[in-house]
PDB file of N, CA and C in Angstrom:
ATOM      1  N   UNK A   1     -10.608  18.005 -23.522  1.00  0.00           N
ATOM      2  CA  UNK A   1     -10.478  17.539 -22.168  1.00  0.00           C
ATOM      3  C   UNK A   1     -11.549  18.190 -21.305  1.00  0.00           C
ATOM      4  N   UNK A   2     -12.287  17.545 -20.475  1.00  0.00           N
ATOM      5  CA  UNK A   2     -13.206  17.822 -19.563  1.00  0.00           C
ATOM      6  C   UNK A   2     -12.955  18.643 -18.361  1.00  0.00           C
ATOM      7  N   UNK A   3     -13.160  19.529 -18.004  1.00  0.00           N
ATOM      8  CA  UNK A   3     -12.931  19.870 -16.452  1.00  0.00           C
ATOM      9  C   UNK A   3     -13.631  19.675 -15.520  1.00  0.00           C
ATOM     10  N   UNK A   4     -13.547  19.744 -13.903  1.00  0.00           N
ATOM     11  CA  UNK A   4     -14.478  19.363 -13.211  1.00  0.00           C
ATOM     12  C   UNK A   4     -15.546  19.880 -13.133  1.00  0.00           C
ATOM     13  N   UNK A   5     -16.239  20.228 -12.358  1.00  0.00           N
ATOM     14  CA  UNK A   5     -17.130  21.290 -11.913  1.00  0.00           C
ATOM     15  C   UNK A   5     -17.370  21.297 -10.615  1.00  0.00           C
ATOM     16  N   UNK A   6     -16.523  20.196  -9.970  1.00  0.00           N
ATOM     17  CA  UNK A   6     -16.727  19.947  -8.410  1.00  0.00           C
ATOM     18  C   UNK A   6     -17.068  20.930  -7.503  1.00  0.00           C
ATOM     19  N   UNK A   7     -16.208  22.079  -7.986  1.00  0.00           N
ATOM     20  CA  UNK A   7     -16.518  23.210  -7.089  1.00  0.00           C
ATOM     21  C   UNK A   7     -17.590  24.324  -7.269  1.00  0.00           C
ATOM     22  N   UNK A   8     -18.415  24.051  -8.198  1.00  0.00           N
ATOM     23  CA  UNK A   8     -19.598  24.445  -8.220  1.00  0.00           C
ATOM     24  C   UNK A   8     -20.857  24.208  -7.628  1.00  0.00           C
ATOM     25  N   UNK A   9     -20.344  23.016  -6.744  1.00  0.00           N
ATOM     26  CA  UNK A   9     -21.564  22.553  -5.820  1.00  0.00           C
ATOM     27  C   UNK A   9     -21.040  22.877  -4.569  1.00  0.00           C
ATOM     28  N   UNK A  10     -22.000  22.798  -3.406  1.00  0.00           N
ATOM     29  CA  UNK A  10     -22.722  23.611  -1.721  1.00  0.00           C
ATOM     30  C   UNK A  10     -20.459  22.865  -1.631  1.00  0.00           C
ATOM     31  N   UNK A  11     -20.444  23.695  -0.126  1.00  0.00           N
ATOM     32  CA  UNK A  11     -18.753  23.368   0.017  1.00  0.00           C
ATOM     33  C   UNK A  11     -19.373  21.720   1.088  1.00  0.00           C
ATOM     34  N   UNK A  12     -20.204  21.707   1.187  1.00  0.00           N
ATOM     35  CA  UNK A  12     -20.584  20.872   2.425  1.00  0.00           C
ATOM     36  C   UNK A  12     -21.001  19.307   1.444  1.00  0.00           C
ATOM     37  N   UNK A  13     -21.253  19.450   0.113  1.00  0.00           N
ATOM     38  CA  UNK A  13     -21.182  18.185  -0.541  1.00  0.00           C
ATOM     39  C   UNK A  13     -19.632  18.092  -0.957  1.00  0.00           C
ATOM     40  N   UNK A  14     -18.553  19.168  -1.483  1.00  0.00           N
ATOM     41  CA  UNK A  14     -17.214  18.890  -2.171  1.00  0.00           C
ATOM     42  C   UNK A  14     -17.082  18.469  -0.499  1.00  0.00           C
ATOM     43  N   UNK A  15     -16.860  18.778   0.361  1.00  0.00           N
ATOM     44  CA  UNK A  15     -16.207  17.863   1.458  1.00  0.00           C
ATOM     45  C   UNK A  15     -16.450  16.770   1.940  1.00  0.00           C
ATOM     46  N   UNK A  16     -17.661  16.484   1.218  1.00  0.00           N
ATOM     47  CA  UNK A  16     -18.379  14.791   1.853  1.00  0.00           C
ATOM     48  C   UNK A  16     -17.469  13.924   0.455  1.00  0.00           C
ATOM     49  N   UNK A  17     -17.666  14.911  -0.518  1.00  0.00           N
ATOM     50  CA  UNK A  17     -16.514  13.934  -1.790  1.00  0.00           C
ATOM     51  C   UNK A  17     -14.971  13.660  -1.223  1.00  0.00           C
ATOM     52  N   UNK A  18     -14.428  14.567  -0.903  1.00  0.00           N
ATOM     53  CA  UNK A  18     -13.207  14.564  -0.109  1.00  0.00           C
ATOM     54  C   UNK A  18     -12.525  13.378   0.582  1.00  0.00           C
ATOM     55  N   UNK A  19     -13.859  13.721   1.498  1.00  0.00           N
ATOM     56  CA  UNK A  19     -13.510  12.747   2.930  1.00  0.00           C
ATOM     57  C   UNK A  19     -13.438  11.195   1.928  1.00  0.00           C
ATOM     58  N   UNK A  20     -14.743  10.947   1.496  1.00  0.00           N
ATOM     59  CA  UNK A  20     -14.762   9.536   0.846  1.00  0.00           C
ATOM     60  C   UNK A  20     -14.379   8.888  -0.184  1.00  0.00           C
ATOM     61  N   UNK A  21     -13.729  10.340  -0.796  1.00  0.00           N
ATOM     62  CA  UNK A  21     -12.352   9.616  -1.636  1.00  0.00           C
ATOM     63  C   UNK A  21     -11.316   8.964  -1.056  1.00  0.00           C
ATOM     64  N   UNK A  22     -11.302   9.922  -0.073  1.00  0.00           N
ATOM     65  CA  UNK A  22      -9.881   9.912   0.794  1.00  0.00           C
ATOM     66  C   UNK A  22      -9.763   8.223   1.270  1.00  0.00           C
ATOM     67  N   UNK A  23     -11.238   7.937   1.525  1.00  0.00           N
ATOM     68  CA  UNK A  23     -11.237   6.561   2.878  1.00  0.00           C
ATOM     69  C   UNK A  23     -11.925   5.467   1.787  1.00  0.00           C
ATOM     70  N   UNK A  24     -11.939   5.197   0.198  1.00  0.00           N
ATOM     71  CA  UNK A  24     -12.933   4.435  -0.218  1.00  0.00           C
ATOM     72  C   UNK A  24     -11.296   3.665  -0.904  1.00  0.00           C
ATOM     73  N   UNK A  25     -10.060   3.748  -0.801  1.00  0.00           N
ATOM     74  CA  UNK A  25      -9.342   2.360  -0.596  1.00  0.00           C
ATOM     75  C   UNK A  25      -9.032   1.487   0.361  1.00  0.00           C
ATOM     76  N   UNK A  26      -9.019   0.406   0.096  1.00  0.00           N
ATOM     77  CA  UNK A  26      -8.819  -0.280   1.440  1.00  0.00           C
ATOM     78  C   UNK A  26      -7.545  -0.655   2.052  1.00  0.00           C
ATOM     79  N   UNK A  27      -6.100   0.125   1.273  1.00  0.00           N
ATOM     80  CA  UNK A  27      -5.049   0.295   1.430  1.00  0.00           C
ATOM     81  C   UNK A  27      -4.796   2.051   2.981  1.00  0.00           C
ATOM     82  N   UNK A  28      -5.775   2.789   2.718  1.00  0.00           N
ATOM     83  CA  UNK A  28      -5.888   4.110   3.064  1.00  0.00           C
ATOM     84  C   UNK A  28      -6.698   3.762   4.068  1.00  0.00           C
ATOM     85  N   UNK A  29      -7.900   3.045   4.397  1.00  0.00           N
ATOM     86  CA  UNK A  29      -8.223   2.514   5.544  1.00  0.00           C
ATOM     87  C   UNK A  29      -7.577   1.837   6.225  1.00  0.00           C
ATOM     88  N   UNK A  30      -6.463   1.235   6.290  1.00  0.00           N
ATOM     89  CA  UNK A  30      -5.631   0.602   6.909  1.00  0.00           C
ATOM     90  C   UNK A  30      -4.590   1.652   7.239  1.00  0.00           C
ATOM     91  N   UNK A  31      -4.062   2.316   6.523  1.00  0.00           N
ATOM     92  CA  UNK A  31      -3.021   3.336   6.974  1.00  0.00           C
ATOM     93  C   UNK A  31      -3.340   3.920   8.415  1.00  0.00           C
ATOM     94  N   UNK A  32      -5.034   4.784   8.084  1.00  0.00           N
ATOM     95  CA  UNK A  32      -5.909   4.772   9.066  1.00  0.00           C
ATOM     96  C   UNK A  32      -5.806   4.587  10.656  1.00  0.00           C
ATOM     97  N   UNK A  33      -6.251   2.999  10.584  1.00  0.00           N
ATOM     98  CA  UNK A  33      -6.230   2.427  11.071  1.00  0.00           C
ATOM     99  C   UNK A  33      -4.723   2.207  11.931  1.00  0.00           C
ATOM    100  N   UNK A  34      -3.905   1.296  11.025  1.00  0.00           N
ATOM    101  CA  UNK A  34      -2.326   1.430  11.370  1.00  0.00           C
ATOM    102  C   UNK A  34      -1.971   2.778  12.700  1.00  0.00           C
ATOM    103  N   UNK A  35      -2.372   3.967  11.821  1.00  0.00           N
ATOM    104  CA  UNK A  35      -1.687   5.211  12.511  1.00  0.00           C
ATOM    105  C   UNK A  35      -2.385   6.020  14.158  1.00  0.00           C
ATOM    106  N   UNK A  36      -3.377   5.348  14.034  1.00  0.00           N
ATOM    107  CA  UNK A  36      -4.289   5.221  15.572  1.00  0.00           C
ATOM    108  C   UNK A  36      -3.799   4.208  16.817  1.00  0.00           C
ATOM    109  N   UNK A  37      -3.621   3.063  16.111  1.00  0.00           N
ATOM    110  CA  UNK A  37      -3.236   1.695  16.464  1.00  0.00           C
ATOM    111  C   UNK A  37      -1.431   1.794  17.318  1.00  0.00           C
ATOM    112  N   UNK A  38      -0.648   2.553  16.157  1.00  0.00           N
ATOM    113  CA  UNK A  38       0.666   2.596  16.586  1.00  0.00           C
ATOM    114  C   UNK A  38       1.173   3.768  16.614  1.00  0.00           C
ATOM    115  N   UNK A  39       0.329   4.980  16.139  1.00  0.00           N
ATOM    116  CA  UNK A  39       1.032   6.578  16.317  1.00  0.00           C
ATOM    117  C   UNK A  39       1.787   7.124  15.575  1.00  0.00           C
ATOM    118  N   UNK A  40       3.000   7.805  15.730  1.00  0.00           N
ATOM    119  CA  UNK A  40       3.700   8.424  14.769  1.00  0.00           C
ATOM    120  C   UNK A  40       4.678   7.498  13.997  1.00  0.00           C
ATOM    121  N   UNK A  41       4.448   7.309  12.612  1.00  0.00           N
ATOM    122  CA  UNK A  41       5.419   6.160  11.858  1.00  0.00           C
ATOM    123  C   UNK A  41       5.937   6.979  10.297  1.00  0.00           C
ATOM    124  N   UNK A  42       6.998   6.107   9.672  1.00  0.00           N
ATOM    125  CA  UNK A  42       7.504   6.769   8.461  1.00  0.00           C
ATOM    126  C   UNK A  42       6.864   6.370   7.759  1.00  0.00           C
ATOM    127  N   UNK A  43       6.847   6.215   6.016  1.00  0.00           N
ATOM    128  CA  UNK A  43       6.397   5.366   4.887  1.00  0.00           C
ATOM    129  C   UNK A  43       6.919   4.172   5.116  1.00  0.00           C
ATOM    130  N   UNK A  44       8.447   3.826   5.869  1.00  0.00           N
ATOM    131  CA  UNK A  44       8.730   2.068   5.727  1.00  0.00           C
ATOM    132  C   UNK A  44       7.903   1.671   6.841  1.00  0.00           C
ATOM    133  N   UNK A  45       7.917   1.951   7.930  1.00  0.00           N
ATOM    134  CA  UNK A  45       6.958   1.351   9.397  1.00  0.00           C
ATOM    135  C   UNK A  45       5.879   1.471   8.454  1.00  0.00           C
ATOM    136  N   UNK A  46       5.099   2.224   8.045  1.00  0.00           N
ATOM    137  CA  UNK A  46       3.774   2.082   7.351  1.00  0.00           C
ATOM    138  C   UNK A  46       3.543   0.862   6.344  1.00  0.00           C
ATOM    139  N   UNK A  47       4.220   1.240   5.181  1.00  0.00           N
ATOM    140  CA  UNK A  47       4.476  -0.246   4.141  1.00  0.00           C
ATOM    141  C   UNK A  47       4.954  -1.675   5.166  1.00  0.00           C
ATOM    142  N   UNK A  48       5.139  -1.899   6.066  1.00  0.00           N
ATOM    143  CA  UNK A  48       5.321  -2.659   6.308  1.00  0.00           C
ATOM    144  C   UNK A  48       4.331  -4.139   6.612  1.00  0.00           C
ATOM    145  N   UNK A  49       3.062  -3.431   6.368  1.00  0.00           N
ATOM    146  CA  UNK A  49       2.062  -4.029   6.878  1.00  0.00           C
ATOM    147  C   UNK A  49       1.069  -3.758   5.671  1.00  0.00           C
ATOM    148  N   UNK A  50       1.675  -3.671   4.413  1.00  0.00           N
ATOM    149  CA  UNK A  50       0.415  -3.763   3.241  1.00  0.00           C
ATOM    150  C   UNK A  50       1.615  -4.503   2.179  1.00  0.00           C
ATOM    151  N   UNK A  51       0.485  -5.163   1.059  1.00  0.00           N
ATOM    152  CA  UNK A  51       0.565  -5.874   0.396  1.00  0.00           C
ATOM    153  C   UNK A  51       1.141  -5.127  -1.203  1.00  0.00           C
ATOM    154  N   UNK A  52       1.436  -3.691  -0.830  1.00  0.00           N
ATOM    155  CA  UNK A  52       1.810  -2.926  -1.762  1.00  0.00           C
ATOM    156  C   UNK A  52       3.284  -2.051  -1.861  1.00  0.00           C
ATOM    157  N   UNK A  53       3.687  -1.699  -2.953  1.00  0.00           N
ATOM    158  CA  UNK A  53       5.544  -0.836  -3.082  1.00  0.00           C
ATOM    159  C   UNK A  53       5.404   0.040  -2.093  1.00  0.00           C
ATOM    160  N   UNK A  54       6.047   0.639  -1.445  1.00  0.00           N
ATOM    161  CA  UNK A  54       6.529   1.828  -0.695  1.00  0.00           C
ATOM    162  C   UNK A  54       6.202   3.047  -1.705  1.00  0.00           C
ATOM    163  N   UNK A  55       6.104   3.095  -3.224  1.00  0.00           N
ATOM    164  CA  UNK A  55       6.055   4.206  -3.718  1.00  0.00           C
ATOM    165  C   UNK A  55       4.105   4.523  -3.966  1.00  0.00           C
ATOM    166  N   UNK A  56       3.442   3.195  -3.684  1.00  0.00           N
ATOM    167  CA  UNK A  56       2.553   3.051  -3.420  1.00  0.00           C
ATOM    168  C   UNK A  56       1.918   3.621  -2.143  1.00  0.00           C
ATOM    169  N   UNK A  57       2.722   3.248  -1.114  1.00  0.00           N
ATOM    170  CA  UNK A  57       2.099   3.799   0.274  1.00  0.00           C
ATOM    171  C   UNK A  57       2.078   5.133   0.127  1.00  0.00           C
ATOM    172  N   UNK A  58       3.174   5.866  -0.423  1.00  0.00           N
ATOM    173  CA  UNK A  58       3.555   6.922  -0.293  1.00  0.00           C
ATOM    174  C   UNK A  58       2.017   7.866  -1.304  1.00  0.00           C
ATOM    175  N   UNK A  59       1.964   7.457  -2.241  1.00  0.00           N
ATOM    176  CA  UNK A  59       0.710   7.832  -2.989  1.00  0.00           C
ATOM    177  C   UNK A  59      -0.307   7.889  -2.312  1.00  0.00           C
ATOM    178  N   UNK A  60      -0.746   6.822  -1.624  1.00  0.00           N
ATOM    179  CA  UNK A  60      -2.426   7.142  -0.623  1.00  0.00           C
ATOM    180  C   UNK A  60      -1.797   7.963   0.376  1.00  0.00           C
ATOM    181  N   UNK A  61      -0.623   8.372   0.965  1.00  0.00           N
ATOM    182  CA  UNK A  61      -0.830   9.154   2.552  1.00  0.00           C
ATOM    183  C   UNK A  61      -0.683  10.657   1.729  1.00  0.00           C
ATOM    184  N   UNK A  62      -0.453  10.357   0.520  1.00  0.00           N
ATOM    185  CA  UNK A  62      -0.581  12.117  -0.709  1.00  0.00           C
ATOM    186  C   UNK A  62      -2.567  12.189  -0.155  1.00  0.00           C
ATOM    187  N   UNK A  63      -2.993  11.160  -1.126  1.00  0.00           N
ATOM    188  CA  UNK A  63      -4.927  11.192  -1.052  1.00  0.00           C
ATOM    189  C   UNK A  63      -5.255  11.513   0.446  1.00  0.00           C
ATOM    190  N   UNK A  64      -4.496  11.052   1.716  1.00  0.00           N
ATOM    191  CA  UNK A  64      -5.032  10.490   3.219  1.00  0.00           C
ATOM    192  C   UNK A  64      -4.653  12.588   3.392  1.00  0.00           C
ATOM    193  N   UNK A  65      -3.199  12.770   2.900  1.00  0.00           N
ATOM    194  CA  UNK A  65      -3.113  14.558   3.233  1.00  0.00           C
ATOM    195  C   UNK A  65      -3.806  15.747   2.951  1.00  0.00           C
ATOM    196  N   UNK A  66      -4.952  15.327   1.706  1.00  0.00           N
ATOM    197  CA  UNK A  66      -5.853  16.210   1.214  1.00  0.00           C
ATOM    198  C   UNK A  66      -6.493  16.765   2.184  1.00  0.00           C
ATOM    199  N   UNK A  67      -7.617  15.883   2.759  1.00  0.00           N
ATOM    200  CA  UNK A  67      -8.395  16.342   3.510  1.00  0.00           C
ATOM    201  C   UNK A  67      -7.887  17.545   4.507  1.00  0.00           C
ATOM    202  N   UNK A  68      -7.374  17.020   5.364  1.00  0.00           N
ATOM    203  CA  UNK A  68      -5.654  16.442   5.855  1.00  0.00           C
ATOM    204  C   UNK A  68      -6.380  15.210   6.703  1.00  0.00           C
ATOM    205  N   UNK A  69      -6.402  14.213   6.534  1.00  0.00           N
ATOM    206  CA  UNK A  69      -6.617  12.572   7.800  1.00  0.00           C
ATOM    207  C   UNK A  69      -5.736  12.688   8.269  1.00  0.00           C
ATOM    208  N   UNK A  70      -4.445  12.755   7.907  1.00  0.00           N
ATOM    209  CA  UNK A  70      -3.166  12.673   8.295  1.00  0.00           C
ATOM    210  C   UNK A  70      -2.190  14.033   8.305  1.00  0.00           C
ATOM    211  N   UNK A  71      -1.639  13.572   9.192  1.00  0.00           N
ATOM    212  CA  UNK A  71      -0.281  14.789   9.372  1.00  0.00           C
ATOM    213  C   UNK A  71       1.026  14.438   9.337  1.00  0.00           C
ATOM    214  N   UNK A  72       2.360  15.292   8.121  1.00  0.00           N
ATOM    215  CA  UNK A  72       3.184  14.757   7.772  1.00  0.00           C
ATOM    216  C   UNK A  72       4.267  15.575   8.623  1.00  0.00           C
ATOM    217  N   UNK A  73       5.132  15.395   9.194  1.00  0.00           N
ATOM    218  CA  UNK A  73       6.004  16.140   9.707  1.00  0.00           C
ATOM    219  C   UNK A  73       7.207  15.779   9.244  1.00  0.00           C
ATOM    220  N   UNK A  74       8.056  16.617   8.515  1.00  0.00           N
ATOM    221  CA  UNK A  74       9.466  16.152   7.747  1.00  0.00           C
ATOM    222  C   UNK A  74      10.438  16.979   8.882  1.00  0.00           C
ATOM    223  N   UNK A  75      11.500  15.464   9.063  1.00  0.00           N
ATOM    224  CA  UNK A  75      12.855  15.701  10.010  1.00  0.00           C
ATOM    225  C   UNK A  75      13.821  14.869   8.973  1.00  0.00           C
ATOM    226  N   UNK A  76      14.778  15.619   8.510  1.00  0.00           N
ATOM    227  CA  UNK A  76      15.594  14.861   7.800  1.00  0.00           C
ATOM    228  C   UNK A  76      16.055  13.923   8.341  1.00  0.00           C
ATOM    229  N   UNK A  77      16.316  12.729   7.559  1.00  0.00           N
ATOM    230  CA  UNK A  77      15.811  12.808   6.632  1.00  0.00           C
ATOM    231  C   UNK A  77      14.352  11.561   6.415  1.00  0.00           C
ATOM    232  N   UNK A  78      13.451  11.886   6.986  1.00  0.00           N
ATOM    233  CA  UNK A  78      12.075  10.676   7.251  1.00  0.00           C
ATOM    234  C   UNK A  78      11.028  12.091   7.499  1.00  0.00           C
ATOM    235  N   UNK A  79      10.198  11.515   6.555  1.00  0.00           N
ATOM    236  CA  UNK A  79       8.853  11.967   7.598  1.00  0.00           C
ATOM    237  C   UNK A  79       8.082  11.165   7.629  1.00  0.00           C
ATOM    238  N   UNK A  80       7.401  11.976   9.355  1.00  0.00           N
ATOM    239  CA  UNK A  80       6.576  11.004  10.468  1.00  0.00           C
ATOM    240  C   UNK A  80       5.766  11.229   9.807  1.00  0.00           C
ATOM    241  N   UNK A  81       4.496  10.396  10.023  1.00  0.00           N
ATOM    242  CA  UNK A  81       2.742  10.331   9.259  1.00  0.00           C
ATOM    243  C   UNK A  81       2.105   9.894  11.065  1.00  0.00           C
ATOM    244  N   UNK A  82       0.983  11.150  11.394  1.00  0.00           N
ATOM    245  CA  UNK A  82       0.328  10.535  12.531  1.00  0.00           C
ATOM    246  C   UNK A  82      -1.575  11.361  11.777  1.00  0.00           C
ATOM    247  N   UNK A  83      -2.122  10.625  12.300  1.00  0.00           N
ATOM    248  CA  UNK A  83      -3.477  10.447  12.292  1.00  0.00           C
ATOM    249  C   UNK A  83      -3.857  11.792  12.562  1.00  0.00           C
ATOM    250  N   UNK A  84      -4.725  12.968  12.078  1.00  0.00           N
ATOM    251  CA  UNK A  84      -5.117  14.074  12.695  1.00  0.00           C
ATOM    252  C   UNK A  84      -6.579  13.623  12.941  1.00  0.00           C
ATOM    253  N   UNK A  85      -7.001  13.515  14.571  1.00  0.00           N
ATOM    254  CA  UNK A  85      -8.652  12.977  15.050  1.00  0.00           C
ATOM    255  C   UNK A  85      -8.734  14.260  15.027  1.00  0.00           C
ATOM    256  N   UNK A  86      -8.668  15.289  14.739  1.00  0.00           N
ATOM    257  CA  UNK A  86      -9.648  16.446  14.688  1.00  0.00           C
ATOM    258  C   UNK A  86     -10.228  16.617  13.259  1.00  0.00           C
ATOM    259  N   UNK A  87      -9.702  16.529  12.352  1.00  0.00           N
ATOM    260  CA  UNK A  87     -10.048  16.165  10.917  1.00  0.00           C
ATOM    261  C   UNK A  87     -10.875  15.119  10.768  1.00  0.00           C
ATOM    262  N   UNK A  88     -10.512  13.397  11.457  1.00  0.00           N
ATOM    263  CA  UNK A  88     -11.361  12.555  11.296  1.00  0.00           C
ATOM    264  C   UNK A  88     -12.553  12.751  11.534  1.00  0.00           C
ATOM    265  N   UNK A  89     -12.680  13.615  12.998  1.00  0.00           N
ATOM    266  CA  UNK A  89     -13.863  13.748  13.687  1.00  0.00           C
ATOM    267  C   UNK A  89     -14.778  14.477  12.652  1.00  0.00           C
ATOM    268  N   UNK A  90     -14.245  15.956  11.955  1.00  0.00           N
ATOM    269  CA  UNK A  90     -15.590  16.340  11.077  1.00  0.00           C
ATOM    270  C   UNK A  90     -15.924  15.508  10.025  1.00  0.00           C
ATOM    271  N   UNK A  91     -14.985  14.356   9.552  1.00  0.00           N
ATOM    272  CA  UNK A  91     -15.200  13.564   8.248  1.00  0.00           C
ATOM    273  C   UNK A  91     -16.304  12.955   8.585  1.00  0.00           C
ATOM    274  N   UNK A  92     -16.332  12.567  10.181  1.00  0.00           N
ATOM    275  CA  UNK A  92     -17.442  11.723  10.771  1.00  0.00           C
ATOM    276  C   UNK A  92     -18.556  12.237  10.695  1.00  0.00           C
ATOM    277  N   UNK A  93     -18.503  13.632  11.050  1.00  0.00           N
ATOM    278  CA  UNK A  93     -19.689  14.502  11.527  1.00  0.00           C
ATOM    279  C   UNK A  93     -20.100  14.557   9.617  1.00  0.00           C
ATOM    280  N   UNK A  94     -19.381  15.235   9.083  1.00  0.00           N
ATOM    281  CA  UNK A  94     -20.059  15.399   7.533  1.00  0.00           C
ATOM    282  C   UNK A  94     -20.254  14.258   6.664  1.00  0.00           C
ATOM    283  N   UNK A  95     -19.982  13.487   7.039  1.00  0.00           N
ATOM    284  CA  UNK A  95     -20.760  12.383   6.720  1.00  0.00           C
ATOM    285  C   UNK A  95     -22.034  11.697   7.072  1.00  0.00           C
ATOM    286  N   UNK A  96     -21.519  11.138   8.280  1.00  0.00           N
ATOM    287  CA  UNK A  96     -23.198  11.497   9.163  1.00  0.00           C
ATOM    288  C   UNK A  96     -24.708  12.343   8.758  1.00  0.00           C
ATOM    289  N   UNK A  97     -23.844  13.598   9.130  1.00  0.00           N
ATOM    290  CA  UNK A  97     -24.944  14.490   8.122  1.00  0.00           C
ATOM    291  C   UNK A  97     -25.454  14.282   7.093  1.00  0.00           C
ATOM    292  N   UNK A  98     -24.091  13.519   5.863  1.00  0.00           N
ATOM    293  CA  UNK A  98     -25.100  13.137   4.884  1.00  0.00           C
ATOM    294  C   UNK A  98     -26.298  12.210   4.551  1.00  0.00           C
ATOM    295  N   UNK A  99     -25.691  10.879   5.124  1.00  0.00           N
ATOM    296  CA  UNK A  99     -26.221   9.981   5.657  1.00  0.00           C
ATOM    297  C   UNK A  99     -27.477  10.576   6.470  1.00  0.00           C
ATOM    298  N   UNK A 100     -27.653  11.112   7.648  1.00  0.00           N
ATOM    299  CA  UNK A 100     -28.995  11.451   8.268  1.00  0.00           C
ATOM    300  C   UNK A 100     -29.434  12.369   7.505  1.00  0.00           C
ATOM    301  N   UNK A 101     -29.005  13.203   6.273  1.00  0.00           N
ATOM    302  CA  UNK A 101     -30.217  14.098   5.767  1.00  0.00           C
ATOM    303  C   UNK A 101     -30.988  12.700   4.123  1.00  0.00           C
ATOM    304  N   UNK A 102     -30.069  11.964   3.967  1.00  0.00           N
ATOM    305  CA  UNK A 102     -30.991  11.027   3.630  1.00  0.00           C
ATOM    306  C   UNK A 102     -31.783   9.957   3.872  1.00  0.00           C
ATOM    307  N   UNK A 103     -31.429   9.621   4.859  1.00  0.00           N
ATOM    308  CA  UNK A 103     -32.549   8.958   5.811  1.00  0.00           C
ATOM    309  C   UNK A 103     -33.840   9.757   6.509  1.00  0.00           C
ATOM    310  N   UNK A 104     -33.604  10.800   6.942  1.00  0.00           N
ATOM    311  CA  UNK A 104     -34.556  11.810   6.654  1.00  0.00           C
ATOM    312  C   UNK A 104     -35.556  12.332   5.868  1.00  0.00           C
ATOM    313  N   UNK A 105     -35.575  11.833   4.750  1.00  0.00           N
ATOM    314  CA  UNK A 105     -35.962  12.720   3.764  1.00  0.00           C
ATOM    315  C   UNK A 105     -37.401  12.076   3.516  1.00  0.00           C
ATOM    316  N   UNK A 106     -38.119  13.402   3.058  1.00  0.00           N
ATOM    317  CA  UNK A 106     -40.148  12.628   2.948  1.00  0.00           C
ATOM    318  C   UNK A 106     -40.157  11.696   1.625  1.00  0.00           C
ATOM    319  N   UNK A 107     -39.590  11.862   0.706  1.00  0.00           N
ATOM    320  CA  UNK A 107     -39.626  11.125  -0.358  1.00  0.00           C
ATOM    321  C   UNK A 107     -38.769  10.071  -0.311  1.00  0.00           C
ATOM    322  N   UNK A 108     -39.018   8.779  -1.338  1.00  0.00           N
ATOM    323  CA  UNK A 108     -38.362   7.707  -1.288  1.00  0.00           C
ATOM    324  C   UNK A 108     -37.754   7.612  -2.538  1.00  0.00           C
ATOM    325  N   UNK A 109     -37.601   8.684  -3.342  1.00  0.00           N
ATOM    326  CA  UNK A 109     -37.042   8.385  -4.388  1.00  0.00           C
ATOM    327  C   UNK A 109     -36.651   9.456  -5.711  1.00  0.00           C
TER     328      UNK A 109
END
């Protein structure tokens, strides 16, 4: 069995992997989306508006908590899922960055 090595590279590329794991379904972009749009909701308000199981939703807002995109707050017995924009915001910024240090760059290849 293989192991990673992810964490052997700069922390500023493992977090550009992160972020765009986190946002490269289009089930998890909608959650996203959803949780900006309408604010603090459970897994059923969430599933309610995708084409997938509830045990499904529940799996991407696991991927959406890594980073953390999202914030889970458990009140028995539901927990709320709301959007953390302070997290989004550096996903933006370290991305960006990546994006402008390759557009930047003297070589084309």
């Amino acid at each position: 069995m293989a192991f990673s090595k992810a964490d052997q590279y700069a922390p500023d590329e493992q977090m550009v992997g992160k972020y765009c794991r986190s946002i490269m379904h289009p089930a998890r972009q909608r959650i996203l989306k959803q949780l900006k749009r309408e604010g603090i909701l459970t897994v059923d308000e969430i599933g309610k508006g995708h084409p997938i199981m509830p045990s499904t939703v529940s799996n991407h807002l696991g991927v959406l908590s890594e980073p953390p995109l999202i914030l889970a707050n458990e009140e028995y017995p539901y927990t709320y899922y709301n959007i953390n924009l302070e997290e989004v915001e550096r996903a933006r910024k370290a991305i960006n960055d990546f994006f402008d240090t390759l557009l930047k760059s003297g070589s084309s290849g």
